[in-house]
N, C-alpha and C. Protein backbone atom coordinates (compact mmCIF):
# COMPACT_ATOMS: atom_id res chain seq x y z
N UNK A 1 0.82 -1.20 0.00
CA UNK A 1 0.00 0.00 0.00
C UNK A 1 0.87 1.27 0.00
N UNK A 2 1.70 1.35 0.63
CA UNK A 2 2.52 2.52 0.79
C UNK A 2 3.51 2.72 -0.47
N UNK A 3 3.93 1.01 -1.30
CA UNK A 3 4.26 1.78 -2.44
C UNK A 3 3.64 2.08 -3.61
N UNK A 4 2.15 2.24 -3.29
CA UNK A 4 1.10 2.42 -4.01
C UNK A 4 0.88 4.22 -3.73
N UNK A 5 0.63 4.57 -2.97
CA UNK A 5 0.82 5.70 -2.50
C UNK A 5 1.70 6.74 -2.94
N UNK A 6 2.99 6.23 -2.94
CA UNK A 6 4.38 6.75 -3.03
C UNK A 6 4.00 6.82 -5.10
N UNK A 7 3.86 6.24 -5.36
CA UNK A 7 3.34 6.02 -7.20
C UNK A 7 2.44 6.70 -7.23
N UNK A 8 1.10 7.31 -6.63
CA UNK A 8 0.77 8.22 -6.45
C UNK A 8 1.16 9.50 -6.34
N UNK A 9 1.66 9.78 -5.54
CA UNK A 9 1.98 10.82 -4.91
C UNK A 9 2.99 11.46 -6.28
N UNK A 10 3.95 10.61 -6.48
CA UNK A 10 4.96 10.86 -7.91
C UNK A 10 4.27 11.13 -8.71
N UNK A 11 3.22 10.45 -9.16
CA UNK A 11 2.58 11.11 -10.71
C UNK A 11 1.80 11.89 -10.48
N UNK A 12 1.32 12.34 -9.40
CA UNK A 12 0.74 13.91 -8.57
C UNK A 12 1.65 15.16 -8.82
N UNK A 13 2.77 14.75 -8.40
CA UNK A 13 4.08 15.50 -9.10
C UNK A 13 4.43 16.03 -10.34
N UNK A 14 4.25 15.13 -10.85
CA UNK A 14 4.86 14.86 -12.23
C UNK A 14 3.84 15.66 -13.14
N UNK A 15 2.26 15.39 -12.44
CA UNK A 15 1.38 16.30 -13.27
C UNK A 15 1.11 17.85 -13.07
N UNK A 16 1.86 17.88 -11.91
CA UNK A 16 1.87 19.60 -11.56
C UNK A 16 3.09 20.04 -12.31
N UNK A 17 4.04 19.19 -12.50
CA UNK A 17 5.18 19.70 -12.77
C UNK A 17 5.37 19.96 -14.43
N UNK A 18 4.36 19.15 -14.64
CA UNK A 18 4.15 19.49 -16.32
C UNK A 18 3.12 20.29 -16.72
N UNK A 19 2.19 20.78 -15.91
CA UNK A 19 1.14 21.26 -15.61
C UNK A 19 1.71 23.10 -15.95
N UNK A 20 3.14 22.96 -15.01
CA UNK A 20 3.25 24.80 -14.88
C UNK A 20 4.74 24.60 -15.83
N UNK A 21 5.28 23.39 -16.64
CA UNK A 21 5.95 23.59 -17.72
C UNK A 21 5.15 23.80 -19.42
N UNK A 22 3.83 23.52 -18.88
CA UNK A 22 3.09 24.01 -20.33
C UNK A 22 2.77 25.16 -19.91
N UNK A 23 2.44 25.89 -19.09
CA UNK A 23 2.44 27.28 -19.08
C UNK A 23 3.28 27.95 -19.01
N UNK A 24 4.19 27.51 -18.89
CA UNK A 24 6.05 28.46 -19.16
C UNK A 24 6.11 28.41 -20.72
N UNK A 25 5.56 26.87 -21.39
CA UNK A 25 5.64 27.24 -23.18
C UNK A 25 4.86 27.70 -23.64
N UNK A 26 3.38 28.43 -23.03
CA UNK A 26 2.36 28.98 -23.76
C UNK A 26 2.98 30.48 -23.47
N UNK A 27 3.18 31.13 -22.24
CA UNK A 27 3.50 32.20 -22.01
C UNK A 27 5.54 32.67 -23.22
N UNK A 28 5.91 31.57 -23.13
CA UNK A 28 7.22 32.08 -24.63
C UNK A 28 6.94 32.05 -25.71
N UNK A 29 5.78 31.22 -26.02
CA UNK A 29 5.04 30.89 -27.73
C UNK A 29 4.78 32.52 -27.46
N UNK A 30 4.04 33.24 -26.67
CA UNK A 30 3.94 34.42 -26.29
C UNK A 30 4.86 35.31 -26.96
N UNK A 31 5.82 35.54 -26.05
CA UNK A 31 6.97 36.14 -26.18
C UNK A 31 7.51 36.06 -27.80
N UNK A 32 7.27 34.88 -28.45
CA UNK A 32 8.46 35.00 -29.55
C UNK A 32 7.37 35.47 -30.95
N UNK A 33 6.12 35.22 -30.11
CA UNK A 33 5.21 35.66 -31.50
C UNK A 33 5.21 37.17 -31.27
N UNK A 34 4.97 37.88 -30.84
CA UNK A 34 5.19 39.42 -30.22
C UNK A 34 6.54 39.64 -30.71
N UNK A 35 7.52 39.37 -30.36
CA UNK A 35 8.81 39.18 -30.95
C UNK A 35 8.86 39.47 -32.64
N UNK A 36 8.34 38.33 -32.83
CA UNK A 36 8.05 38.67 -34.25
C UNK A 36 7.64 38.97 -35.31
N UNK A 37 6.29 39.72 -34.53
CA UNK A 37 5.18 40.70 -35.21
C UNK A 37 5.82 42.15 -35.21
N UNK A 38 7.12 42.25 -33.53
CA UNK A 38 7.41 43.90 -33.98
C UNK A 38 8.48 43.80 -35.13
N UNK A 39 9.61 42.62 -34.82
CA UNK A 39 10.51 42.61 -36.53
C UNK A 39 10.33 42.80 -37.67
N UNK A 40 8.67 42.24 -37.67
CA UNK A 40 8.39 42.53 -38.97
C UNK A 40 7.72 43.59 -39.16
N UNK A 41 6.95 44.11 -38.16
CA UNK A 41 6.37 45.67 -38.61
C UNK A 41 7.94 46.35 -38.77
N UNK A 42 9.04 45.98 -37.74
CA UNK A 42 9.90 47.27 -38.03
C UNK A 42 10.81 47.12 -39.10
N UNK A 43 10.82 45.63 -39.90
CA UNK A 43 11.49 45.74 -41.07
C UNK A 43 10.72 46.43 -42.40
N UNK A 44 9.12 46.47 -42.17
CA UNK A 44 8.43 47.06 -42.87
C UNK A 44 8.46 48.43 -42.87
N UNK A 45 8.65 49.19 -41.83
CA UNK A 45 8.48 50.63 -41.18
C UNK A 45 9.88 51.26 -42.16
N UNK A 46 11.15 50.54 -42.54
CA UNK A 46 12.20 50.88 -42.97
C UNK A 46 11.91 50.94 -44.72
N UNK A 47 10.91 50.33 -44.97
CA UNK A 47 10.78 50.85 -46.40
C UNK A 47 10.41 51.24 -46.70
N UNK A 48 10.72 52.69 -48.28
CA UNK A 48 10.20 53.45 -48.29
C UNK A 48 8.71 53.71 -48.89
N UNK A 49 7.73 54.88 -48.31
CA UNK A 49 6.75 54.87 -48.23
C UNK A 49 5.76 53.83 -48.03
N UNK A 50 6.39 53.11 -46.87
CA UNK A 50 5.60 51.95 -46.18
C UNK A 50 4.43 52.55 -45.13
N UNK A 51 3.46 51.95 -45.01
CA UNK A 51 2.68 52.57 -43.92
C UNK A 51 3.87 52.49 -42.08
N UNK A 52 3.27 53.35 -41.41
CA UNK A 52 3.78 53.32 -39.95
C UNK A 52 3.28 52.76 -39.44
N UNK A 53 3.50 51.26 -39.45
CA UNK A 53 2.88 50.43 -38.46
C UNK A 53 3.10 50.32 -36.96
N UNK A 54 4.16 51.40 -36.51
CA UNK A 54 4.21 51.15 -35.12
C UNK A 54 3.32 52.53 -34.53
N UNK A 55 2.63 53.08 -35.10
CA UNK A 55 2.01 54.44 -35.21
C UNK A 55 0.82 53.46 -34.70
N UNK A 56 0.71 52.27 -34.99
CA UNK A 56 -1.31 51.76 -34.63
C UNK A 56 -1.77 51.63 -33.05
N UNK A 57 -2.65 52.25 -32.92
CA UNK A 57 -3.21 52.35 -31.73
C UNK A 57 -3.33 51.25 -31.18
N UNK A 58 -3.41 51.34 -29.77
CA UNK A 58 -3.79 50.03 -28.84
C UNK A 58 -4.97 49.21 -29.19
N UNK A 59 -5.15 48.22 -28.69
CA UNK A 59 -6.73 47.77 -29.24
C UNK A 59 -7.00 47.69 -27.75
N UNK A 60 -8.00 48.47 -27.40
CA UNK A 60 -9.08 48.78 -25.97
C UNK A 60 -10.07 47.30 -26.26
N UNK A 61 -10.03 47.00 -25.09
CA UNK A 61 -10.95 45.78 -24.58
C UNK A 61 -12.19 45.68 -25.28
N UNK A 62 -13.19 46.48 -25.20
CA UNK A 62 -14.11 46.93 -25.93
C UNK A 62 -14.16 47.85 -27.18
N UNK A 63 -13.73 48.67 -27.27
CA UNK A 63 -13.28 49.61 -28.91
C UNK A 63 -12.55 48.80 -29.64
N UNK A 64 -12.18 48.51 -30.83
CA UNK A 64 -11.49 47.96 -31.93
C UNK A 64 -11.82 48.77 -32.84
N UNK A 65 -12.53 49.97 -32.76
CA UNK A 65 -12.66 51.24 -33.93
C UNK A 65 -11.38 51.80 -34.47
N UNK A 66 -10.57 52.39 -33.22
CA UNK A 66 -9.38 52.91 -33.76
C UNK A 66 -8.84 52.28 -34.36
N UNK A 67 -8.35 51.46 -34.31
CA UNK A 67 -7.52 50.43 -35.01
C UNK A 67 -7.86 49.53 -35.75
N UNK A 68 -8.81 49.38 -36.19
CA UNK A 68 -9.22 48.74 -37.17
C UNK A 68 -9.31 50.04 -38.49
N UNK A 69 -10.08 51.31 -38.29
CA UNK A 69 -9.52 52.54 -38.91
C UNK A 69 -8.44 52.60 -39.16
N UNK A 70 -7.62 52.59 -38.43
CA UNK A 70 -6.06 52.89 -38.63
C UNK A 70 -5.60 52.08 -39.46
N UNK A 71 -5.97 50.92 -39.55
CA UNK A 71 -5.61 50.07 -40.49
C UNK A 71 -5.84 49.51 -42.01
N UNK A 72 -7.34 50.24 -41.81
CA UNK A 72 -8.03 50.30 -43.68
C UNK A 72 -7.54 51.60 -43.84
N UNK A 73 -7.28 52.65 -43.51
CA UNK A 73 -6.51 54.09 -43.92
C UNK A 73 -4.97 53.73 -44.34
N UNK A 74 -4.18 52.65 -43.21
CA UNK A 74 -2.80 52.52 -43.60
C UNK A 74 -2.60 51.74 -44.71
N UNK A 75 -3.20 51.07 -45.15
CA UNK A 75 -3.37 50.15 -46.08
C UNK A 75 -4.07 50.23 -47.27
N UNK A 76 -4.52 51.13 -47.70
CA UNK A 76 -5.39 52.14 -48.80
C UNK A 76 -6.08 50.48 -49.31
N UNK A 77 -7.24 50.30 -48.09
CA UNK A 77 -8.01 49.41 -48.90
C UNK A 77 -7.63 47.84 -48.85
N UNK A 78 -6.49 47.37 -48.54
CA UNK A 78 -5.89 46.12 -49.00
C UNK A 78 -6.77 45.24 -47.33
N UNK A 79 -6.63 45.73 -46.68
CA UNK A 79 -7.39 44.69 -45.80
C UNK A 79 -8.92 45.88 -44.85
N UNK A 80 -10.37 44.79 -45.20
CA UNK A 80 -10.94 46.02 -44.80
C UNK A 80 -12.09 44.87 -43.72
N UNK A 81 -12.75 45.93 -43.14
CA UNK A 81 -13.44 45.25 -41.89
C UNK A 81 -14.74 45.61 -41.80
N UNK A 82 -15.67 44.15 -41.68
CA UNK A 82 -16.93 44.31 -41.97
C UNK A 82 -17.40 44.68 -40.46
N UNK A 83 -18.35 45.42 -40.34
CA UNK A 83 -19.09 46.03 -39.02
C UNK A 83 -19.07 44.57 -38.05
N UNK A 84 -19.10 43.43 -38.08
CA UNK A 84 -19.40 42.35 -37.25
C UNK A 84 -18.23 42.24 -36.85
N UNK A 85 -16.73 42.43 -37.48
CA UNK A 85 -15.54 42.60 -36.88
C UNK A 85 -15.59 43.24 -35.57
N UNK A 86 -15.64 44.31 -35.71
CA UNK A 86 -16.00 45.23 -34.18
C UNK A 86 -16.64 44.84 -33.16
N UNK A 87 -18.41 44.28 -33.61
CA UNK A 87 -18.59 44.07 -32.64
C UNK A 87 -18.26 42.52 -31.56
N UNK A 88 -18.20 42.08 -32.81
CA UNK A 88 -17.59 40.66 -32.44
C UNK A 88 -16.33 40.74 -31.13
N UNK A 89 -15.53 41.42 -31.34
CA UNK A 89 -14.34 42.00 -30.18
C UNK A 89 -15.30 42.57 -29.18
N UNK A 90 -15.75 43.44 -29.36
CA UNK A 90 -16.56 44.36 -28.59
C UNK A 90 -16.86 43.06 -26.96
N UNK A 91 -17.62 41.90 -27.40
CA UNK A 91 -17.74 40.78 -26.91
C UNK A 91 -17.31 39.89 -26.24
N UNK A 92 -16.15 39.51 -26.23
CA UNK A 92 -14.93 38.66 -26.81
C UNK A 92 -14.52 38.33 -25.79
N UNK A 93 -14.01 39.46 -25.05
CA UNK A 93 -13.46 38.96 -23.70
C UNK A 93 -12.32 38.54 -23.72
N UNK A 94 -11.46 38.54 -24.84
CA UNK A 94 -10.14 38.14 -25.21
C UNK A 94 -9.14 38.54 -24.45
N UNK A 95 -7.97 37.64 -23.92
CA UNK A 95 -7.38 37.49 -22.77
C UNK A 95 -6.17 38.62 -22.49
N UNK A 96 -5.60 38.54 -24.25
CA UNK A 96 -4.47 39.15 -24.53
C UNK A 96 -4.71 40.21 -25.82
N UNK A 97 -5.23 42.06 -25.05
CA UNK A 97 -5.84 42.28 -26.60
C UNK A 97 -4.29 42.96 -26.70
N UNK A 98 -3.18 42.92 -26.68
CA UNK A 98 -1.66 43.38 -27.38
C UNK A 98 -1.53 42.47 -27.98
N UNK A 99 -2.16 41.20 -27.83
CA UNK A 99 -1.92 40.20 -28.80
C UNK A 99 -2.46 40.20 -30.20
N UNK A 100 -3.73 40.38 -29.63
CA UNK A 100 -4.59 40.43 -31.02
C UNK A 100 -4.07 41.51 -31.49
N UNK A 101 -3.63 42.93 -30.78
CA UNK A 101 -3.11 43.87 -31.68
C UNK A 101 -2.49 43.75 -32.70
N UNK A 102 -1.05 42.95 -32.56
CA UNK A 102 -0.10 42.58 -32.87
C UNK A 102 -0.44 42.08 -34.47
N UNK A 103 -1.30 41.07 -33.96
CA UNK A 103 -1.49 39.95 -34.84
C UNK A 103 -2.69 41.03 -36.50
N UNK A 104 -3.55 41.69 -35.70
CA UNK A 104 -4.23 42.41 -36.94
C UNK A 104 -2.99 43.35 -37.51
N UNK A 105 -2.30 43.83 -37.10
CA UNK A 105 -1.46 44.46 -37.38
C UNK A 105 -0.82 43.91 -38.74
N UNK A 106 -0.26 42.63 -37.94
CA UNK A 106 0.81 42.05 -38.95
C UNK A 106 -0.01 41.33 -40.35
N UNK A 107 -1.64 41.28 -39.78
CA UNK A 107 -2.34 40.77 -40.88
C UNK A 107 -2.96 42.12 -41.96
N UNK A 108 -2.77 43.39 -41.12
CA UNK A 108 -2.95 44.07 -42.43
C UNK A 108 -1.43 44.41 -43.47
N UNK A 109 -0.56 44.10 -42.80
CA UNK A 109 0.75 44.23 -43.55
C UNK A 109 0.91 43.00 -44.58
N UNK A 110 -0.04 41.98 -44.25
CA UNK A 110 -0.19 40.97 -45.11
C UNK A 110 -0.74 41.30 -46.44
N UNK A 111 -1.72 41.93 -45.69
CA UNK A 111 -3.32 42.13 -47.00
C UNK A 111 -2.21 43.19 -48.40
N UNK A 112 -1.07 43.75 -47.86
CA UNK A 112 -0.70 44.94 -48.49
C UNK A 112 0.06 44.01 -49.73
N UNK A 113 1.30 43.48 -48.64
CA UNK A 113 2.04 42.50 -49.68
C UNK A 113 0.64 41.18 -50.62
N UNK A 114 -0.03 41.18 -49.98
CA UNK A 114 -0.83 39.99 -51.15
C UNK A 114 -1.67 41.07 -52.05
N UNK A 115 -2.45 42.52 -51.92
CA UNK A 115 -2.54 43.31 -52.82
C UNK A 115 -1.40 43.40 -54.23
N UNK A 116 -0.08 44.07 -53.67
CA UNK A 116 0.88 44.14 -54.21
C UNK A 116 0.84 42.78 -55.23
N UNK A 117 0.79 41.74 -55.08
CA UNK A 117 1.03 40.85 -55.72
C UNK A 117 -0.08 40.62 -56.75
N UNK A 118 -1.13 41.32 -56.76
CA UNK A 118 -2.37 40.50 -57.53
C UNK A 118 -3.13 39.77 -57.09
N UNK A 119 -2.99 39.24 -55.35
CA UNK A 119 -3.48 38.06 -55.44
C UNK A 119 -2.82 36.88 -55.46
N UNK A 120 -1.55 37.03 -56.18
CA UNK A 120 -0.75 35.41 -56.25
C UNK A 120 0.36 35.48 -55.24
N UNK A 121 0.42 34.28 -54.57
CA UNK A 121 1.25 33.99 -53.53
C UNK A 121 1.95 32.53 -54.37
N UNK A 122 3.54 32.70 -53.86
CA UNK A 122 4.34 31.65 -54.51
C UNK A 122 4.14 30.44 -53.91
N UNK A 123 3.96 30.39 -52.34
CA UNK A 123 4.04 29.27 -51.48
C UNK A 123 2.66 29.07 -51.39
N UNK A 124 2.83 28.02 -50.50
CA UNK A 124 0.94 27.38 -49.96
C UNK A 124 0.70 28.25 -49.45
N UNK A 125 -0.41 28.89 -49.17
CA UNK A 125 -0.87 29.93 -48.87
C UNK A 125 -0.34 30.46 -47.26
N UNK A 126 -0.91 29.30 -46.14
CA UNK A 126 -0.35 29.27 -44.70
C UNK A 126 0.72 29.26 -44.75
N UNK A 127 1.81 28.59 -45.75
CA UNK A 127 3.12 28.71 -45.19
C UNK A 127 3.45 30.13 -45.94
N UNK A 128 2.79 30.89 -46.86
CA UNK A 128 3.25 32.37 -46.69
C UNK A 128 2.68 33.07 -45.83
N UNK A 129 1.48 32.87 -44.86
CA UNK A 129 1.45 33.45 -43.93
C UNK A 129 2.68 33.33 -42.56
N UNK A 130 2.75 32.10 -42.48
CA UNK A 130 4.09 31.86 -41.51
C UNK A 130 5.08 32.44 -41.58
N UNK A 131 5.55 32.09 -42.81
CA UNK A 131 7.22 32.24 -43.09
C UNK A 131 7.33 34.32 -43.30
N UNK A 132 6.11 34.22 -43.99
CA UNK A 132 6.53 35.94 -44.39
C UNK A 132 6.25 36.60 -43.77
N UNK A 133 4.99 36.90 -43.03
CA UNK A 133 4.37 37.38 -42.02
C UNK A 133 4.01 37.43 -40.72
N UNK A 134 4.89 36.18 -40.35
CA UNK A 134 4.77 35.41 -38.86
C UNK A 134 3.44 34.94 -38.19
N UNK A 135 2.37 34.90 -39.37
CA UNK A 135 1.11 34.71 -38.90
C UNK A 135 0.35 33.26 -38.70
N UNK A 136 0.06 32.44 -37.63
CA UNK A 136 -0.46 31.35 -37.99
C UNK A 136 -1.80 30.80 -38.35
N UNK A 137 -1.83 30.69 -39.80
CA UNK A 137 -3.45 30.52 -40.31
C UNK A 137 -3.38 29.48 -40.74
N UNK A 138 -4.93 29.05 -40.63
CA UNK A 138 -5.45 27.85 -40.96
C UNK A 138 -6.66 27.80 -41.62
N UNK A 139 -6.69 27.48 -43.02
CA UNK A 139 -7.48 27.59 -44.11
C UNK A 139 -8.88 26.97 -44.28
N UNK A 140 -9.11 25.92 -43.24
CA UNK A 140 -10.34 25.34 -43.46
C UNK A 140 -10.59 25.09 -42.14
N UNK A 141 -11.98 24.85 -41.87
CA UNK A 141 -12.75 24.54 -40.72
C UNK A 141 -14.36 23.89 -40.92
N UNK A 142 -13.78 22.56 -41.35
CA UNK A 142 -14.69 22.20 -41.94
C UNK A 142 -16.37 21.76 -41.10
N UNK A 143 -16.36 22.45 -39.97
CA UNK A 143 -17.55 22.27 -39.01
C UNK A 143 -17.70 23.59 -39.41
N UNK A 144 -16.82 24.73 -39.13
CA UNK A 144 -17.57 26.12 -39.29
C UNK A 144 -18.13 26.14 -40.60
N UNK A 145 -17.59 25.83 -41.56
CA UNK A 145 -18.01 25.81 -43.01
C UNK A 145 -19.66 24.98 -43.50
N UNK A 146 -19.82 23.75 -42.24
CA UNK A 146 -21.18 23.38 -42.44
C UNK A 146 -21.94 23.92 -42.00
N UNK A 147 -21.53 24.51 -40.85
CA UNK A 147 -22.45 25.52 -40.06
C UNK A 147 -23.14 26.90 -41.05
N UNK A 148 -22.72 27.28 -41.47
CA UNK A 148 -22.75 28.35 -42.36
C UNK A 148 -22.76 29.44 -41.56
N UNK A 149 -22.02 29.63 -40.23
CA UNK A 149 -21.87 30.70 -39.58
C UNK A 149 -21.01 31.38 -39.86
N UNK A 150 -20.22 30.88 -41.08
CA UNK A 150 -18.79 31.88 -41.54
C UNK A 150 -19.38 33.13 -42.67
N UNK A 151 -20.63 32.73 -43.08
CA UNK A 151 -20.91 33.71 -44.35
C UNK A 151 -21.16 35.00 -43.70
N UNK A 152 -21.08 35.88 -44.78
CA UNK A 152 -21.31 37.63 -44.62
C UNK A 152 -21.64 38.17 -45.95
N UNK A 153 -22.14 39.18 -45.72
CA UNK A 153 -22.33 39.76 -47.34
C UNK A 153 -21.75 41.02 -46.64
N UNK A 154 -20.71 41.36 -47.44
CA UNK A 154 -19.71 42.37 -47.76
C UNK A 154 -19.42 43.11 -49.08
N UNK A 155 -19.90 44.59 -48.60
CA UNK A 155 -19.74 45.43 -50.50
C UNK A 155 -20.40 44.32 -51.82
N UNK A 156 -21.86 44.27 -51.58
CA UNK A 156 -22.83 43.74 -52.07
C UNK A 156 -22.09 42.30 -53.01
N UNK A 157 -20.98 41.58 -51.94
CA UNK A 157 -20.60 40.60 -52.00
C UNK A 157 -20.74 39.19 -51.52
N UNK A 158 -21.23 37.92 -51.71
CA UNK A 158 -21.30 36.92 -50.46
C UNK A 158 -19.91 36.38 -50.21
N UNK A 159 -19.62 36.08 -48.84
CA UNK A 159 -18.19 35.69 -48.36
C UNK A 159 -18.51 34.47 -47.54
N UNK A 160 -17.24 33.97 -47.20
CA UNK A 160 -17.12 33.24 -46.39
C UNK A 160 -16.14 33.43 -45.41
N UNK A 161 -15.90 33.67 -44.54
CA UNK A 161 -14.61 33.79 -43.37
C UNK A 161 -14.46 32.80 -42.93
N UNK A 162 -13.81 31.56 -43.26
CA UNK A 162 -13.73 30.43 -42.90
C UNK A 162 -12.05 30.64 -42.58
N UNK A 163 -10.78 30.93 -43.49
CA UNK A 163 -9.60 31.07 -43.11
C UNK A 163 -9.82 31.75 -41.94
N UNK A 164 -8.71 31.49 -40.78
CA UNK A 164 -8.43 32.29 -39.96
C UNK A 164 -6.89 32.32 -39.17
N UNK A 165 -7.14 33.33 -38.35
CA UNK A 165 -5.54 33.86 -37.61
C UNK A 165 -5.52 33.00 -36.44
N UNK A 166 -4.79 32.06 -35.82
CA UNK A 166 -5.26 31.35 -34.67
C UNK A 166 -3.75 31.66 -33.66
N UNK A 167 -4.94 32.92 -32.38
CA UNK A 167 -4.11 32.68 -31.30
C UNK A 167 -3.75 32.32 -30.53
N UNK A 168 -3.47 30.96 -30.26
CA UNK A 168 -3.49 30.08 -29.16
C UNK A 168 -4.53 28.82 -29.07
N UNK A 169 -4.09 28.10 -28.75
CA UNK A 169 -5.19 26.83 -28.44
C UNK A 169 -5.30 26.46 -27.24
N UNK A 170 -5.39 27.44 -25.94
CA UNK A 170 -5.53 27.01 -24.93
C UNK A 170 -6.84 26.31 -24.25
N UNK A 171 -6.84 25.96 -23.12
CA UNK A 171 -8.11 25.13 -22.67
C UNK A 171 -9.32 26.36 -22.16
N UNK A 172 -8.69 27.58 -21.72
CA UNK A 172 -10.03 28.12 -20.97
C UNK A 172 -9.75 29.30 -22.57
N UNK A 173 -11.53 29.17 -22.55
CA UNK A 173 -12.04 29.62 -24.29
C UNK A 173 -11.44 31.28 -24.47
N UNK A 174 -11.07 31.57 -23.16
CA UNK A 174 -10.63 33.41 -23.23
C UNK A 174 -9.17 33.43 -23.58
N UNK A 175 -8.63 32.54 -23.71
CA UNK A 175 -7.01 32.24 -24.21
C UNK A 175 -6.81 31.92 -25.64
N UNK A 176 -8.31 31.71 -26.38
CA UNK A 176 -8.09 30.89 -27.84
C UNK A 176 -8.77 31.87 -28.57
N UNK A 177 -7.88 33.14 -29.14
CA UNK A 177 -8.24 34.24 -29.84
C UNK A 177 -8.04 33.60 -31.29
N UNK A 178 -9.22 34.62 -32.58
CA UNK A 178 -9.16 33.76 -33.40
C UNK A 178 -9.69 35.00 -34.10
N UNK A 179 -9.53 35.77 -35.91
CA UNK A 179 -9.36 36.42 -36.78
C UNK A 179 -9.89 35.84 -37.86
N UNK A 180 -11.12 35.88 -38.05
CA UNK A 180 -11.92 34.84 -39.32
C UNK A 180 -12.41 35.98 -40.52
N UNK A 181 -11.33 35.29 -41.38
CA UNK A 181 -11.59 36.20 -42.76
C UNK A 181 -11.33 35.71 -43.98
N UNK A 182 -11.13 36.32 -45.06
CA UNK A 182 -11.36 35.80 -46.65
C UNK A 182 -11.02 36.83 -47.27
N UNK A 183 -10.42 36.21 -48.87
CA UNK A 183 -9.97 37.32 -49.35
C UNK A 183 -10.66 37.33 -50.72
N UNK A 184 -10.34 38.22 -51.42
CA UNK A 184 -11.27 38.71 -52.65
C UNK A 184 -10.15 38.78 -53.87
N UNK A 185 -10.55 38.21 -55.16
CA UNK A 185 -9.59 38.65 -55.94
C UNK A 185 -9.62 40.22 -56.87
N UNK A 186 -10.41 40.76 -57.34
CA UNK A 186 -10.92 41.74 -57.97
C UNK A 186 -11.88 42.55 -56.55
N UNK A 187 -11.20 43.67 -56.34
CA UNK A 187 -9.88 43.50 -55.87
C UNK A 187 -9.14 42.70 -54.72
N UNK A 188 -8.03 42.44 -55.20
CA UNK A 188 -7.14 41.75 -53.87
C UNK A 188 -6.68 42.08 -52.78
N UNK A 189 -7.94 41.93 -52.13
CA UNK A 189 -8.34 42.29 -50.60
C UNK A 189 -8.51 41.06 -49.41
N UNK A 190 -8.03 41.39 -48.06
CA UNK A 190 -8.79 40.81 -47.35
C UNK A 190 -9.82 41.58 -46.72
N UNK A 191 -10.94 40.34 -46.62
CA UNK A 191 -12.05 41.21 -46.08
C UNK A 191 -11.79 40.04 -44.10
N UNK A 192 -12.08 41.21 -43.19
CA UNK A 192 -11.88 40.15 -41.60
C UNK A 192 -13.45 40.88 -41.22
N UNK A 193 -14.32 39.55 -40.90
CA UNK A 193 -15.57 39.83 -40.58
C UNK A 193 -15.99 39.65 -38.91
N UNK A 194 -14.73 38.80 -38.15
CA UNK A 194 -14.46 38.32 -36.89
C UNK A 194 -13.34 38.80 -36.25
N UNK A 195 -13.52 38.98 -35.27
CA UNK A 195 -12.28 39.16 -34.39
C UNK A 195 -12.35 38.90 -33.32
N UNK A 196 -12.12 38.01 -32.11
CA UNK A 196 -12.44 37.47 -30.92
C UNK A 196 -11.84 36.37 -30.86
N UNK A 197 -13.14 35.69 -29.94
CA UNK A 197 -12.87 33.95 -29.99
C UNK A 197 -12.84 32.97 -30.97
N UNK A 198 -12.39 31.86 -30.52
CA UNK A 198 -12.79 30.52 -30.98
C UNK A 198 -14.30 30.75 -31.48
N UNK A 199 -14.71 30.57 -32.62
CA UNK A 199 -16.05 30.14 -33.27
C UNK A 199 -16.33 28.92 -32.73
């Protein structure tokens, strides 16, 4: 019995101890994505007549006006935001909004370079969000997509916001921020109709 106990007691251990080593790697996944949303705004900020992306306002708990403004103005158009964006945040309750800052940020610097291009991206699409933009998206969701809770009609357009920006996959739902949008070819835009949680 007692070395029943003692085997207990160890994997009691062992689960606390891994318990506050996954939160030491969620809190640096942290750190290095922040990390590398300002590199890339500030390698962007260095070219010329680039928008000032370190000029974008905070994103307030509830407001996402400023900055979502700030960002269809910096971007003449290349990434734009349907009214349910806003309020969707407005809602949200989202854990880390410097995060989400970060992250719309680096996704309207996206919308600019995929404008610029036409539309055509060389790589799979996610791995040019990764590699170029430091952004981690994921292109299908094939429950949201049956649901039909991803559609919007945008600039007498029908959409789908099924791609999205995914911040985190943690267990409590205020940790798993999430950026659900779609892009347009004529013109080559993203349109972001979500901004908050996990759908």
């Amino acid at each position: 019995m007692d070395a029943w106990t003692a085997e207990c007691q160890a994997l009691t251990d062992q689960v606390e101890s891994l318990a506050s080593q996954a939160e030491a790697v969620a809190a640096l996944r942290y750190e290095v994505d922040h990390c590398r949303a300002r590199c890339l705004a500030l390698e962007a900020a260095a070219e010329p007549g680039a928008p000032d992306w370190a000029a974008a306002p905070g994103l307030d708990a509830k407001d996402a006006a400023p900055l979502l403004t700030f960002l269809e103005e910096a971007n003449d158009g290349a990434c734009v935001f349907s009214q349910n964006a806003a309020r969707t945040w407005r809602k949200s309750g989202f854990a880390f909004p410097e995060k989400m800052r970060d992250a719309l940020v680096a996704l309207a610097r996206a919308s600019c370079d995929f404008a610029a291009r036409g539309g055509e991206v060389e790589d799979r699409m996610a791995e040019w969000f990764l590699n170029g933009h430091g952004l981690e998206v994921a292109l299908t969701d094939a429950k949201l997509a049956a649901s039909k809770r991803a559609r919007f009609r945008y600039d007498g357009l029908d959409l789908e916001a099924v791609p999205h920006v995914k911040l985190g996959d943690a267990k409590h739902p205020r940790e798993c921020g999430r950026i659900h949008f779609t892009w347009t070819a004529d013109p080559s835009r993203f349109v972001v109709d979500h901004v908050g949680l996990h759908r």
